[in-house]
Structures are given as structure tokens and as C-alpha cells.
Protein backbone atom coordinates (compact mmCIF):
# COMPACT_ATOMS: atom_id res chain seq x y z
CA UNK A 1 -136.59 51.64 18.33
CA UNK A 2 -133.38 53.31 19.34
CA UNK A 3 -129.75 51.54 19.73
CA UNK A 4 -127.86 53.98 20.74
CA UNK A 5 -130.45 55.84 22.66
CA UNK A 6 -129.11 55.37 26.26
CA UNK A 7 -125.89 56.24 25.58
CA UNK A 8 -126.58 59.46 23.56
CA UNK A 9 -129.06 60.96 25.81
CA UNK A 10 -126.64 60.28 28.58
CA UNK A 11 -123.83 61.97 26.72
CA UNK A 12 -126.06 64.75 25.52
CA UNK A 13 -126.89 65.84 29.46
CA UNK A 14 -123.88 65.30 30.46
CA UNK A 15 -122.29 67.94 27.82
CA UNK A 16 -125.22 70.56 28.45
CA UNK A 17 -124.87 70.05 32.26
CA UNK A 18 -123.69 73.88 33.18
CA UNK A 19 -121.36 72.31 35.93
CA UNK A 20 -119.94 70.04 33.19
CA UNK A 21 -116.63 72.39 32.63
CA UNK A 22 -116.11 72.10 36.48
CA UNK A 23 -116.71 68.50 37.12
CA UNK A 24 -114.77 67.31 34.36
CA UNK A 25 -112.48 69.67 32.95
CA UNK A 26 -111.01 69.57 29.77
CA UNK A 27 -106.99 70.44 28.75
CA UNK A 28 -105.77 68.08 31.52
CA UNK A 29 -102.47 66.37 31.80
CA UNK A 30 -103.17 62.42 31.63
CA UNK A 31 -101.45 59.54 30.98
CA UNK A 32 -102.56 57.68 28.00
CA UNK A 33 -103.79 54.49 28.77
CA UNK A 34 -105.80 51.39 27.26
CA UNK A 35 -108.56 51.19 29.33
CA UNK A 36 -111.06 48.74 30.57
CA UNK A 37 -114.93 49.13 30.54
CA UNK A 38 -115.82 53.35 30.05
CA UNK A 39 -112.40 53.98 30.61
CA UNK A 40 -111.00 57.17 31.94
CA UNK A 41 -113.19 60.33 30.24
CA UNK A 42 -115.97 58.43 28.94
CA UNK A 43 -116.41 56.88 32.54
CA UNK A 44 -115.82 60.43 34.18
CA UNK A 45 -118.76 61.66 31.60
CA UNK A 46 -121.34 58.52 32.15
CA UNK A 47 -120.53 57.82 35.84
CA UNK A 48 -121.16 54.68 36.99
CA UNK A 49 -124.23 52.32 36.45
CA UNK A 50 -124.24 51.82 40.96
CA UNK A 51 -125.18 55.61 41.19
CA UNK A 52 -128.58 56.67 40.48
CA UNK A 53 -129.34 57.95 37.23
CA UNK A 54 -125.39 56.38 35.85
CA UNK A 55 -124.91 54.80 32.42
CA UNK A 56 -125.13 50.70 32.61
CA UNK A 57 -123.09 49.66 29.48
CA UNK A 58 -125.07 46.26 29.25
CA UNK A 59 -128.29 47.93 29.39
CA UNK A 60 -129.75 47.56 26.37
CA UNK A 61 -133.21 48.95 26.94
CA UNK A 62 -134.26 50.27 23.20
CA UNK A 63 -137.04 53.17 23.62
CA UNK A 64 -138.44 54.91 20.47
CA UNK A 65 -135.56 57.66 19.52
CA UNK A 66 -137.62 60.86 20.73
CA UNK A 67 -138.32 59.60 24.02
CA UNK A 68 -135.05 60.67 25.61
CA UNK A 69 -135.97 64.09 26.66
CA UNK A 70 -135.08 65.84 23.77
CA UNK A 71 -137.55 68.67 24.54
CA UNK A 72 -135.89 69.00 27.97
CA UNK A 73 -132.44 69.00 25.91
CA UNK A 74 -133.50 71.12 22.93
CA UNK A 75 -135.30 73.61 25.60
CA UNK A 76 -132.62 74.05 28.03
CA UNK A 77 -130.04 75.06 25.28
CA UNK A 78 -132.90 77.22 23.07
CA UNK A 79 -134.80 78.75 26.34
CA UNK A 80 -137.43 76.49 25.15
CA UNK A 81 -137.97 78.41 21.94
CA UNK A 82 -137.41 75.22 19.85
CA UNK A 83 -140.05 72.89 21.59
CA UNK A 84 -142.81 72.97 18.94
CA UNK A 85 -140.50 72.08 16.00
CA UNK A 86 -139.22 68.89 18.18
CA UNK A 87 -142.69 67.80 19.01
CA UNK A 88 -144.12 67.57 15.87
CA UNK A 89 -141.87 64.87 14.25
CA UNK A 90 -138.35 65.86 13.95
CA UNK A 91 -137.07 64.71 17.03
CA UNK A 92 -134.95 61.92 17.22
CA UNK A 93 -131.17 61.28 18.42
CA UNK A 94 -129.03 63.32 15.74
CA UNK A 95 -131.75 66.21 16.43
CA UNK A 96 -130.13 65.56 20.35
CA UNK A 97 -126.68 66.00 19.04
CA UNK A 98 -127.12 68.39 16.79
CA UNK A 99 -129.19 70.60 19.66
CA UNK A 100 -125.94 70.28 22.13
CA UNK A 101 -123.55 70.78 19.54
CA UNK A 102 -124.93 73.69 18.06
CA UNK A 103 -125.08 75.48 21.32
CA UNK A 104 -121.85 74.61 21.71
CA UNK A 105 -120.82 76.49 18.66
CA UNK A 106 -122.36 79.45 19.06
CA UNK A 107 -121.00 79.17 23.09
CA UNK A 108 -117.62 81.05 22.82
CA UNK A 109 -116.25 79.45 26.32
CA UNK A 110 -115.49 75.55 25.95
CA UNK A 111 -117.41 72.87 28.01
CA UNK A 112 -116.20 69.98 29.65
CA UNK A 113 -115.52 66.47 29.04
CA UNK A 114 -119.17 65.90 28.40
CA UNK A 115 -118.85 68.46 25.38
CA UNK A 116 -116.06 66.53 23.89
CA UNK A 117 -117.73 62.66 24.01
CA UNK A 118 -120.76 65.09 22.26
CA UNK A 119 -118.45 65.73 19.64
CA UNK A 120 -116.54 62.78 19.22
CA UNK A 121 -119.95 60.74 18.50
CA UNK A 122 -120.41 61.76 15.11
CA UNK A 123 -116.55 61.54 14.42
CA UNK A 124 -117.29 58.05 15.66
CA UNK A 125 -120.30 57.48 13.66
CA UNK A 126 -119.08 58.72 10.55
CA UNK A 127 -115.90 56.43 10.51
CA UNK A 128 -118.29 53.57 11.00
CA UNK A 129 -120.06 54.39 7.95
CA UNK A 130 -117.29 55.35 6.13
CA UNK A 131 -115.64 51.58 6.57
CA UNK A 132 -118.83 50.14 5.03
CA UNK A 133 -120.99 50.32 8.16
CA UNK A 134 -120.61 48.02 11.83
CA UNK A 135 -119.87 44.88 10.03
CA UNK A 136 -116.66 46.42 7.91
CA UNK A 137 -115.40 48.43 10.32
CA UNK A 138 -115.41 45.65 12.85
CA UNK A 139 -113.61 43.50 10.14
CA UNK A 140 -110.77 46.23 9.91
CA UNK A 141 -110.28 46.84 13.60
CA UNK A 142 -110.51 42.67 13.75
CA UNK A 143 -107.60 42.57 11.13
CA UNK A 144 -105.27 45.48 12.52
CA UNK A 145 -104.73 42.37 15.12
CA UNK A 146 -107.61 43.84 17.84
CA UNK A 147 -109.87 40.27 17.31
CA UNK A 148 -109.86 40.05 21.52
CA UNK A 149 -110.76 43.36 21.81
CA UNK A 150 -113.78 43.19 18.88
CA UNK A 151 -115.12 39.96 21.07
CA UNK A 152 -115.26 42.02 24.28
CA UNK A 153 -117.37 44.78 22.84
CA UNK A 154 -119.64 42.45 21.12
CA UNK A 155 -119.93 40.44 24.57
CA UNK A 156 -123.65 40.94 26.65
CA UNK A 157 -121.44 40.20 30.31
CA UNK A 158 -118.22 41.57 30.01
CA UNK A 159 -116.72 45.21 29.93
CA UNK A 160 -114.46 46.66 26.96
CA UNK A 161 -111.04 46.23 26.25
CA UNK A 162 -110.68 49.10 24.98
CA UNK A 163 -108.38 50.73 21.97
CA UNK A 164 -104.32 51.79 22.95
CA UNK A 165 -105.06 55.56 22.36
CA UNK A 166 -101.20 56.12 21.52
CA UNK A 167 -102.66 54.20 17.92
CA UNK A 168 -105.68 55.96 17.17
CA UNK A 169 -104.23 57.08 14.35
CA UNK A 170 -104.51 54.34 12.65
CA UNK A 171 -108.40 55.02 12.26
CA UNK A 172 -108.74 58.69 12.35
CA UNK A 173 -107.31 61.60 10.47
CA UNK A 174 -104.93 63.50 12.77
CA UNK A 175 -106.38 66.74 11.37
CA UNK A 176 -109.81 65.43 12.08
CA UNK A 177 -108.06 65.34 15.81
CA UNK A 178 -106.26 68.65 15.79
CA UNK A 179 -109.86 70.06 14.80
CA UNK A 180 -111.55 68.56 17.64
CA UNK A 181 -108.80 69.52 20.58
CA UNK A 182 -109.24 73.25 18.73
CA UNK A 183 -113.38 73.31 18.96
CA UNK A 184 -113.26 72.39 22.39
CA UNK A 185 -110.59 73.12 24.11
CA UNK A 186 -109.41 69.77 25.13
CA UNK A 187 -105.90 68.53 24.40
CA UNK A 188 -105.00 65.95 21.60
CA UNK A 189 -104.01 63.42 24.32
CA UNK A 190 -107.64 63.94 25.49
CA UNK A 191 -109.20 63.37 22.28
CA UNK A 192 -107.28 59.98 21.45
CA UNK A 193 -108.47 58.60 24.74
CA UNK A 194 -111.82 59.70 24.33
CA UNK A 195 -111.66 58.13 20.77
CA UNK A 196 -110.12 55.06 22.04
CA UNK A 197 -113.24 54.42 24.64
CA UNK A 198 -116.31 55.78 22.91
CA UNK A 199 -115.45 53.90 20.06
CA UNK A 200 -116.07 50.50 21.76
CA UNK A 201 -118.81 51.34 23.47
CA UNK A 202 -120.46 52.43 20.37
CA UNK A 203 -120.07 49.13 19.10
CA UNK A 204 -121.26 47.23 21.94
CA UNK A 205 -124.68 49.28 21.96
CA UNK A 206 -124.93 48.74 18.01
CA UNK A 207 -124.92 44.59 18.64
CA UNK A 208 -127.04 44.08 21.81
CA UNK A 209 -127.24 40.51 20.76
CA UNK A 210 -123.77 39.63 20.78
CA UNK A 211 -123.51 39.13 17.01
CA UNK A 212 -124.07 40.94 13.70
CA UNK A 213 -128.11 40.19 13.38
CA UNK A 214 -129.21 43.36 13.60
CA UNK A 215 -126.77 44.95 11.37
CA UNK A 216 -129.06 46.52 9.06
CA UNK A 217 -130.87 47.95 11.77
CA UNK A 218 -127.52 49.67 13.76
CA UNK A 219 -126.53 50.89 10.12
CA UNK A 220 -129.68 52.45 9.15
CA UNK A 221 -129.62 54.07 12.57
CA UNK A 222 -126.29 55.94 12.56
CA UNK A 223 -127.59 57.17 8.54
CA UNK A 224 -130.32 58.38 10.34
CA UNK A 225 -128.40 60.35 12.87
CA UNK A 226 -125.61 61.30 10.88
CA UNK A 227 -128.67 62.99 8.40
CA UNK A 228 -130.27 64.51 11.39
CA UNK A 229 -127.38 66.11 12.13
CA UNK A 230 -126.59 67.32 8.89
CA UNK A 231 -130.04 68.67 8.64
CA UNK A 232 -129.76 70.63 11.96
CA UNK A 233 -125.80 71.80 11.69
CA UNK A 234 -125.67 72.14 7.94
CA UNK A 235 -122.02 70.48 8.02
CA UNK A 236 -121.92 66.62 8.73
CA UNK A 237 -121.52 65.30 5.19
């Protein structure tokens, strides 16, 4: 069963949406913020849980991880040429990722702000498991002084407080940032905020329970992404 299955599906058809670009542009001028809840481009990408279809952050509805359309996804990006390889076993939420981002690549125009939540997930995933998986990188966000904002995502009733984007650094690699605002044509201001809001949310769908008791579980599942991906792009390490 699937953690982070709501949220990545959601991300994953927002990114491959063709009116994506339009809806929610990329390269804007915005005023970083800390948000509340989605926040400014993750909220723009997920819309809101009211409107049919929308992204409910405390929905925590775990479905096995190939049950989230990823023909439908795979298909619409590979004219449907890849549907037999995803039905016979592979499928699963870094072949979803890995599906959108590789079309992506091999797209020479840019997407929209869907496309850039697509590729901050890994970014986001692989951090996680480079800071010794959701229980050590909750401890170092807890002890850069953001304890208030750790207890929020964790909570089952209450929206984010999200991360100051203008300190992002402090987590990821500025090059890993300049890399991102060149792949997809958004602008580093962009990228921070999108950082500083999927981030959070990522952690509240990896501890549905309010606590740490399924931490083996979330950190086997973002090894199992992060491999899927690797698998499919041939990069991820």
C-alpha cells in the first residue's frame, strides 16, 4: 500500500496536463513567502480539495502503488506504446515519475508548474534519504529551530506551516537549484518556494498517523521510488 500515492498521481497529471504551461506558468515574478497549507505553486498545481477531482492534504486513502492510472499516465506521454511493460509488474509510483519526467526530457519546450513539483519530488525524496530517512531528516529540520513547523506537518487536522523559502538553502545544494530552474524553465525564486511547500507535504503524507510508527514503511517506500526511477531514467543515484 502506497503513502504517497495521492499526492504523486495528482502531481504526475497535473505536469502531463497539455494546458499545464498555460494554467500555471512557469518564470513568474513572485514574492517569496512562507506559506500556509499547499502554499502558493504547490496549491496552484493540486487545486483545492472543495473542487472535484482537487488534492485533500489530510486524505490519507493508501491504494496499492499501480492503481493510480499509470497506464493512462505512461500511455498519454508514450501514445500508449508502453502499456504492456506497465501492466505486467513494473508499475508503481517512481515508474509514474519517471514516465512524466522522461517525456519531459526529451520535450524541448518547458511545462508548467505541474512539471516543476514533478521534478522537485525526487529532489525531495532523495534529501530525505540522504539525512537518514523521515525520522533524521525530521530531527534536522526540528533542530535548525523549525520544531512548530515539524508538529504541523505531522498533525491529521491542521494545514502546514510551511518552510521560509528565502532559507532553503540550508537543505539543498544551490547547484542542485540552478539545475532545476535550467531543466524547466522556471526561475530560482520559483524553485525555493516550490521546495519550501512540497517538502512539508511530503512529510505529512509519509506519517498519516501523526507520529513516526510507520517509519519503516515511508522509508522503504521512497527506496522504492527513488529505484524505480533510477531504473526508468538511468540517472537518480
Amino acid at each position: 500500500m502506497s503513502l504517497l500515492g495521492n499526492l504523486v498521481s495528482q502531481v504526475a497529471r497535473s505536469a502531463m496536463n497539455p494546458d499545464d504551461a498555460q494554467r500555471n506558468p512557469v518564470n513568474q515574478r513572485i514574492d517569496p513567502r512562507r506559506t500556509g497549507g499547499l502554499g502558493d505553486i504547490l496549491g496552484s498545481v493540486l487545486g483545492s480539495g472543495s473542487q472535484a477531482g482537487g488534492y485533500n492534504p489530510q486524505q490519507y486513502d493508501r491504494k496499492p502503488d499501480n492503481g493510480f492510472g499509470l497506464d493512462d499516465i505512461i500511455g498519454g506521454l508514450a501514445g500508449g506504446s508502453q502499456r504492456g511493460s506497465a501492466s505486467s509488474g513494473a508499475g508503481g509510483l517512481g515508474d509514474i515519475l519517471g514516465s512524466v519526467l522522461g517525456g519531459q526530457r526529451s520535450n524541448s519546450g518547458f511545462g508548467g508548474k505541474g512539471m516543476l513539483i514533478a521534478v522537485l519530488m525526487p529532489m525531495v525524496l532523495s534529501w530525505i534519504k540522504r539525512n537518514g530517512g523521515i525520522g533524521g531528516a525530521l530531527s534536522k529540520i526540528t533542530g535548525m529551530g523549525h520544531a512548530e513547523q515539524v508538529r504541523s506537518w505531522m498533525s491529521t487536522n491542521e494545514a502546514n506551516e510551511n518552510l521560509d523559502p528565502n532559507e532553503i538553502n540550508q537543505l539543498f545544494d544551490e547547484r542542485e537549484i540552478q539545475q532545476v530552474a535550467a531543466r524547466t524553465g522556471a526561475n530560482e525564486t520559483e524553485v525555493r518556494q516550490g521546495l519550501a511547500e512540497l517538502l512539508p507535504e511530503v512529510m505529512n503524507q509519509l506519517t498519516p498517523n501523526g507520529n513516526l510508527d510507520n517509519e519503516v514503511e515511508a522509508n522503504e517506500e521512497i527506496d522504492q521510488i527513488i529505484n524505480q526511477l533510477s531504473n526508468r531514467l538511468g540517472t537518480l543515484k
